[in-house]
Each structure stands twice: as structure tokens, then as C-alpha cells.
Protein backbone atom coordinates (compact mmCIF):
# COMPACT_ATOMS: atom_id res chain seq x y z
CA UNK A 1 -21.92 19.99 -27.54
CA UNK A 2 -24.77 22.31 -26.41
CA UNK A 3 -26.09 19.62 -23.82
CA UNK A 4 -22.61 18.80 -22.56
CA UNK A 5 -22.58 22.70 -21.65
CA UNK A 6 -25.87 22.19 -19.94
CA UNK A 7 -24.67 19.60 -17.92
CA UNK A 8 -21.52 21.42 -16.69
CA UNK A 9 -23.48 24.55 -16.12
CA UNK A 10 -25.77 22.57 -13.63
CA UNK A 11 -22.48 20.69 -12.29
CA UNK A 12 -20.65 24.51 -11.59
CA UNK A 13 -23.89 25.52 -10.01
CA UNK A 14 -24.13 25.74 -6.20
CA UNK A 15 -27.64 24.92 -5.47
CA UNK A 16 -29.74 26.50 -2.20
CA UNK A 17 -32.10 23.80 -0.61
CA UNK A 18 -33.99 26.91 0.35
CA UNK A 19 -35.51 26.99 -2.74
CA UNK A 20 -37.88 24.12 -4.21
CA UNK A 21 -37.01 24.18 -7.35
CA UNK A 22 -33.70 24.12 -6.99
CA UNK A 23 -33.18 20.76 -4.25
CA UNK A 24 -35.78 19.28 -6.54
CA UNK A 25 -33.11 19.73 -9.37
CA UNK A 26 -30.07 18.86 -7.00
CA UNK A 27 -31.97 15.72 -6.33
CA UNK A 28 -32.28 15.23 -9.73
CA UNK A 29 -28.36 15.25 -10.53
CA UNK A 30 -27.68 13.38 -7.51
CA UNK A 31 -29.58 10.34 -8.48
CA UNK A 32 -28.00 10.07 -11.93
CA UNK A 33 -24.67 10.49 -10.36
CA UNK A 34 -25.21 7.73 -7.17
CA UNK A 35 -26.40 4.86 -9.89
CA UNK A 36 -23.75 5.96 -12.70
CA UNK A 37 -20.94 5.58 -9.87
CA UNK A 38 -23.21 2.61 -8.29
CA UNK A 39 -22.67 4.70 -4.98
CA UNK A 40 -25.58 2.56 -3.23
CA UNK A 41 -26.23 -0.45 -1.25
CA UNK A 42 -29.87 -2.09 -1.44
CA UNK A 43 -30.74 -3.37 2.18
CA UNK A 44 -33.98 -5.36 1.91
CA UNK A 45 -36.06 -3.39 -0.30
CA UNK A 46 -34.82 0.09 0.53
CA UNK A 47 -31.70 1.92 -1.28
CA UNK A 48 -28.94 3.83 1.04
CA UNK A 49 -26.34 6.22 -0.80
CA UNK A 50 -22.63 5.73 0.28
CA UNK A 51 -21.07 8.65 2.43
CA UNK A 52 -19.08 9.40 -0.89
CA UNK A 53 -22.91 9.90 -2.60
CA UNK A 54 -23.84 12.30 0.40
CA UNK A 55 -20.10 14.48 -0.31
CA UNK A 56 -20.98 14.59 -3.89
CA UNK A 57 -24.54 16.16 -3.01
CA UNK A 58 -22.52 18.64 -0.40
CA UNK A 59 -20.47 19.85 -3.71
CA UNK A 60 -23.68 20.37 -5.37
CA UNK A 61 -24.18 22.92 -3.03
CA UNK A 62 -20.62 23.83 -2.55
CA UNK A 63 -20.25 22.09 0.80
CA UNK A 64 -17.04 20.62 2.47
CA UNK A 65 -16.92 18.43 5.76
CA UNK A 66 -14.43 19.14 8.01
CA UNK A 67 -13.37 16.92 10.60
CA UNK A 68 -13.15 19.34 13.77
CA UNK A 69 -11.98 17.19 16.63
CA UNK A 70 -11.08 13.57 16.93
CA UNK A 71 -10.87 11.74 20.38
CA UNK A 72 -9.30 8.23 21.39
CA UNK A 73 -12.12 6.39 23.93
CA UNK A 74 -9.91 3.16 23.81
CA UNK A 75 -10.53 1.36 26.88
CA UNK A 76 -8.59 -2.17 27.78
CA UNK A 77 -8.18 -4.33 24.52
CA UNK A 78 -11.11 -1.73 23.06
CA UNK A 79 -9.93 0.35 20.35
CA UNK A 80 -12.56 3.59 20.42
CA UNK A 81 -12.48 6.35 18.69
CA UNK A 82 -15.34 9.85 18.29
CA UNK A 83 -15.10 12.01 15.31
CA UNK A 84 -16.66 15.78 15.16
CA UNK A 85 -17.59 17.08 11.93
CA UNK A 86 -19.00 20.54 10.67
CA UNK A 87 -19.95 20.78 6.80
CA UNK A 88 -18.48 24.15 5.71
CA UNK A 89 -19.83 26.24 2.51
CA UNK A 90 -16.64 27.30 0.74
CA UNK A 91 -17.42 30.56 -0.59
CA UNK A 92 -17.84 32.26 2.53
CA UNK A 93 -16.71 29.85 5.66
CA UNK A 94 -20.39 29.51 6.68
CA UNK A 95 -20.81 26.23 8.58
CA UNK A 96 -23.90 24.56 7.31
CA UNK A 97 -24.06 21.73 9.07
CA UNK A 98 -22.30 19.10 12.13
CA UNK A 99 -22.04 15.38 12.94
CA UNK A 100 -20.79 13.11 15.96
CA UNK A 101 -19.86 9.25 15.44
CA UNK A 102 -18.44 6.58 17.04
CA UNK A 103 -16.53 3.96 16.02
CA UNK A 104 -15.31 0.76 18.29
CA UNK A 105 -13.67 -2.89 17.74
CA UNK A 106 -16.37 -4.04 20.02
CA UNK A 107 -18.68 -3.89 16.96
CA UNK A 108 -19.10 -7.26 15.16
CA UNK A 109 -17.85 -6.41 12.12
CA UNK A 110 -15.06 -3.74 13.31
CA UNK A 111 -13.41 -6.80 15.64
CA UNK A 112 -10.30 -7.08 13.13
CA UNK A 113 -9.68 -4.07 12.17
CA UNK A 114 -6.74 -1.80 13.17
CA UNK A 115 -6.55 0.99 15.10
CA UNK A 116 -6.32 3.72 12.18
CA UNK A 117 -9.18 2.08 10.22
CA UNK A 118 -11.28 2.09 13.57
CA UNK A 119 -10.62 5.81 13.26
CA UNK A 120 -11.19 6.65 9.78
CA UNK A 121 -14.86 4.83 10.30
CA UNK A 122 -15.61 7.28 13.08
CA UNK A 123 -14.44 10.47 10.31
CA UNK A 124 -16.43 8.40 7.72
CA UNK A 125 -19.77 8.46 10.19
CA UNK A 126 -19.06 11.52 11.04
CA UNK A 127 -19.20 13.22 7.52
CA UNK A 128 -22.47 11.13 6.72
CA UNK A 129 -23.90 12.12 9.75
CA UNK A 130 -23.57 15.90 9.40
CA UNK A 131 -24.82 15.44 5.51
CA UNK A 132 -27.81 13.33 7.11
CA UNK A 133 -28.61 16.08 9.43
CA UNK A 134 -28.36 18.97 6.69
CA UNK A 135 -30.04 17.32 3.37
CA UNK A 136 -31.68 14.00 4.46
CA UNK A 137 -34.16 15.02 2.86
CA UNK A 138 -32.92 16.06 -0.41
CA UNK A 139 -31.48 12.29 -0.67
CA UNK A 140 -34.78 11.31 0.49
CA UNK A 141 -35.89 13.40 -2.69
CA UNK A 142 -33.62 11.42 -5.30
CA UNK A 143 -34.52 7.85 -4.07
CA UNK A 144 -32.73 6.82 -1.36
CA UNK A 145 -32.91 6.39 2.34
CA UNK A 146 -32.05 9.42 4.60
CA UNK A 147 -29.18 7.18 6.34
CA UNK A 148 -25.91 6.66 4.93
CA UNK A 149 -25.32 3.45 4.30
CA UNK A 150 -22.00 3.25 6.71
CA UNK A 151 -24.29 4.37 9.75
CA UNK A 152 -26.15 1.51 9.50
CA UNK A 153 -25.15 -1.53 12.14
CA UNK A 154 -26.55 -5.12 12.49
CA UNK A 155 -28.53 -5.73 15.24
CA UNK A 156 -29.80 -9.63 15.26
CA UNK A 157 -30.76 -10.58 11.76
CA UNK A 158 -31.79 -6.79 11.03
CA UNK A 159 -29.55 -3.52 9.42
CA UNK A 160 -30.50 -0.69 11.78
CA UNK A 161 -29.36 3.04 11.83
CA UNK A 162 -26.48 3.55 14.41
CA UNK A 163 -27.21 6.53 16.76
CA UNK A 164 -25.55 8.10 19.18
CA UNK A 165 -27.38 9.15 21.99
CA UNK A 166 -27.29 10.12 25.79
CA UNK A 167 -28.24 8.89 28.63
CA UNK A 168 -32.04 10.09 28.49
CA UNK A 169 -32.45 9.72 24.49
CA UNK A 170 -33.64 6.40 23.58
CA UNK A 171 -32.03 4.70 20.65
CA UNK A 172 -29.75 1.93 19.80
CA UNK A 173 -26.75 2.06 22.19
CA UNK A 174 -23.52 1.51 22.18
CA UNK A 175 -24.02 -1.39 24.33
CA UNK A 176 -25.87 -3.71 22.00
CA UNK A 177 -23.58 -6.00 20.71
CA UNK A 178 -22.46 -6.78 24.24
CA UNK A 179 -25.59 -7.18 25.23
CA UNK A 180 -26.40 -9.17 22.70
CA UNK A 181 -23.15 -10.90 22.87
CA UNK A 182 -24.10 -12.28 26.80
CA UNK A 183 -27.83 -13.49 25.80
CA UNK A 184 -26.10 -15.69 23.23
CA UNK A 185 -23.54 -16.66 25.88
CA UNK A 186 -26.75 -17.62 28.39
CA UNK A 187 -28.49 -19.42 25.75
CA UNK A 188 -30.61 -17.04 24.10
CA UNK A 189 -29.46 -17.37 20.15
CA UNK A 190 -31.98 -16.48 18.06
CA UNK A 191 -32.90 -12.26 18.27
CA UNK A 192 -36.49 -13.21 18.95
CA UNK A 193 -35.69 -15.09 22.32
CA UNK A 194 -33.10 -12.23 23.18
CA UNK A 195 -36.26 -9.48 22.70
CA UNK A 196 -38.77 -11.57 24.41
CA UNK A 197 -35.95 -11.75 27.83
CA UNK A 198 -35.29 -7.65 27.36
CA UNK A 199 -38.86 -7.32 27.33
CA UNK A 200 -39.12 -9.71 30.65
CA UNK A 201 -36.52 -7.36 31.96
CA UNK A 202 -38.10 -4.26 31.30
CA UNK A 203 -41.76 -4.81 32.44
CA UNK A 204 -39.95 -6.19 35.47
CA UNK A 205 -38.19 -3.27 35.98
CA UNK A 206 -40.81 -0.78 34.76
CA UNK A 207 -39.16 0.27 31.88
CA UNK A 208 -40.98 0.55 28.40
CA UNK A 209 -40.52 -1.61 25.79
CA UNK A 210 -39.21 -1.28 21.97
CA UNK A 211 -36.93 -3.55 20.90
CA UNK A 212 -33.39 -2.86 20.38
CA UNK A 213 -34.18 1.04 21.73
CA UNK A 214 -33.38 1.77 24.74
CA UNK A 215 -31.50 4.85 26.76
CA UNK A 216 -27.78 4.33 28.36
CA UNK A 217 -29.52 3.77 31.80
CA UNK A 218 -31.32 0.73 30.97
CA UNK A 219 -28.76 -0.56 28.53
CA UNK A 220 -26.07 -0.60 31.37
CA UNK A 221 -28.35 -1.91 34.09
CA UNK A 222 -29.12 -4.96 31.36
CA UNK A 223 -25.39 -5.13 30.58
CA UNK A 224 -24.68 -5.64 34.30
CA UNK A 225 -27.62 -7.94 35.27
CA UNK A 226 -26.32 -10.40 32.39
CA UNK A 227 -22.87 -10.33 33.42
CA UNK A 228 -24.28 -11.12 36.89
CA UNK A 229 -25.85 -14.17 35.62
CA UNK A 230 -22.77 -15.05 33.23
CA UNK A 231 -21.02 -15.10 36.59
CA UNK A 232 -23.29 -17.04 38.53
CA UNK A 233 -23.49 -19.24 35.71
CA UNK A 234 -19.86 -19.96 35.67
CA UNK A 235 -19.34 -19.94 39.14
């Protein structure tokens, strides 16, 4: 009986990652509660908590996400949706925290699904973005991988992070699965023949290299030279 009021104590708590001791406890909690609930996915040989691990962690700290703004960035037969999020603490309104995500039926594994499910995705992002932002590293602390295991996207044979980013940021864009879409299309199937032509592309372009990464500016300019060549191709 005593320990069970232990554990509700710590459970009532609203912990401040400001203090050592205290995230170093959260974590503590947090990890019991992600492999009790199996809230996890093992990728290779790393461990990512589910977005529903990362809101149990918020309550820890008496955190909510709120979904500020949705927008529809459908386009044609694309079904496109962004999702804002702030994490709010409850006692007092403070926001803690915020998160963009996008989600899109251009994605390989989002192709089937309906238009409200493409936009609960985005929310679901969203919410595990702001967490990532706030306490990464408090997850990091328990065990797991600062990514939530819904941001993470296939690209080739390998489960990536999604990011958003703009034009100047480098990352993995939005434009990666068309892109690699196309290469297959030309005859490039396996990822490492699709890297070795994007690496072709770049150094004859004068673009750095790395993989997958790349801004919006060279991922468009690639996305239009292939469909150049799909069309010459066909024509």
C-alpha cells in the first residue's frame, strides 16, 4: 500500500526539466511506462517511442498539445495536409513548446489512405514534433531515440527522420519519393544506383553531396531534370 502511494505521488507530480534530478526521474517513469504499454518500435538496433509515449512524458510535466492551425495543400489527385501544434502547460496557459508536419498521399505508404486519415497523420507529426523539440532529450534519457517513431519515413531500404525544411535548410524533402519514384521509372532500382546518379547530378551542377539531404532548390531542379528525361524517354 505504501509503495502504491509512492507511485501515484510521482504520477500527480509535474516534473521541471530544469532541474537534473528531476528529468532524470521523469525519464525514469517514462521508460517503465513506454515498455509496460509496449509504446515502441525497434528500427534496426535503435528504439523510437510512439507519439502516444512522447504525450504521456508531456503529462509528466503537465503538458497538453494543442493543434493551433490546420491547412489543406491538396494539389490535383494529391491529398496534403500541414498541422501547427503548440504544447501548452495547464496550470498556467504557458506554451512550452511548437511543431509543424506534413502529411501527403504522395508518400509510399500514405497512397491509400483517405483524406481525414491523411490529416490526422499531419496532427499526429505535429504533436511528436513539438514533444521532440521540447524533451528530446529527456526520451533520449530513458532509452529511446529523440524521433518519434511516426516522423520517421522510408527512404530506399533505410527508416529516416522526416523533416520539414525550407528552401535553404538541407534535409530530406518533400520531394523524395518522387524523385525516387522517376529513377526507378529510368532504370535506376536499387537506392545505391539512385545515390551514385544524384551524386553525378550534383558535382555536375556544383552542388554538395549527402545522400538523401538536400535543400528545396536542388530537390526541384532534380525533380524537373528527371521528368525531362522521363519525357524524352517516352517521346
Amino acid at each position: 500500500m505504501a509503495d502504491d502511494k509512492k507511485e501515484l505521488s510521482k504520477l500527480e507530480k509535474n516534473y521541471e526539466i530544469s532541474s537534473v534530478t528531476q528529468a532524470a526521474d521523469m525519464a525514469s517513469l517514462l521508460k517503465g511506462h513506454i515498455v509496460k504499454e509496449k509504446l515502441y518500435t525497434k528500427i534496426g538496433d535503435k528504439n523510437y517511442a510512439h507519439v502516444d509515449g512522447w504525450a504521456y512524458a508531456g503529462g509528466l510535466m503537465g503538458v497538453i498539445p494543442r493543434v493551433v492551425k490546420v491547412e489543406n495543400l491538396s494539389s490535383g489527385t494529391e491529398k496534403k495536409w500541414r498541422a501547427d501544434v503548440e504544447l501548452v502547460r495547464i496550470k498556467d496557459g504557458t506554451v512550452m513548446g511548437y511543431g509543424t508536419a506534413l502529411c501527403s498521399s504522395a508518400e509510399s505508404r500514405k497512397r491509400s489512405f483517405d483524406e481525414y486519415a491523411i490529416l490526422s497523420m499531419a496532427q499526429t507529426r505535429a504533436i511528436g514534433k513539438a514533444f521532440r523539440n521540447t524533451i528530446g532529450w529527456v526520451m533520449k534519457l530513458a532509452g529511446y531515440e529523440g524521433t518519434p517513431k511516426e516522423e520517421m519515413t522510408k527512404i530506399g531500404d533505410e527508416l529516416v527522420p522526416q523533416v520539414s525544411v525550407g528552401v535553404d535548410e538541407v534535409g530530406i524533402q518533400e520531394e523524395t519519393q518522387d524523385i525516387q519514384a522517376l529513377l526507378r521509372e529510368l532504370g535506376y532500382a536499387s537506392p545505391a544506383r539512385q545515390l551514385t546518379f544524384i551524386k553525378k547530378f550534383c558535382e555536375k551542377k556544383g552542388y554538395q553531396f549527402d545522400g538523401w539531404k538536400m535543400s528545396k532548390k536542388v530537390a526541384r531542379e532534380l525533380l524537373a531534370g528527371l521528368l525531362q528525361m522521363k519525357l524524352q524517354k517516352n517521346g
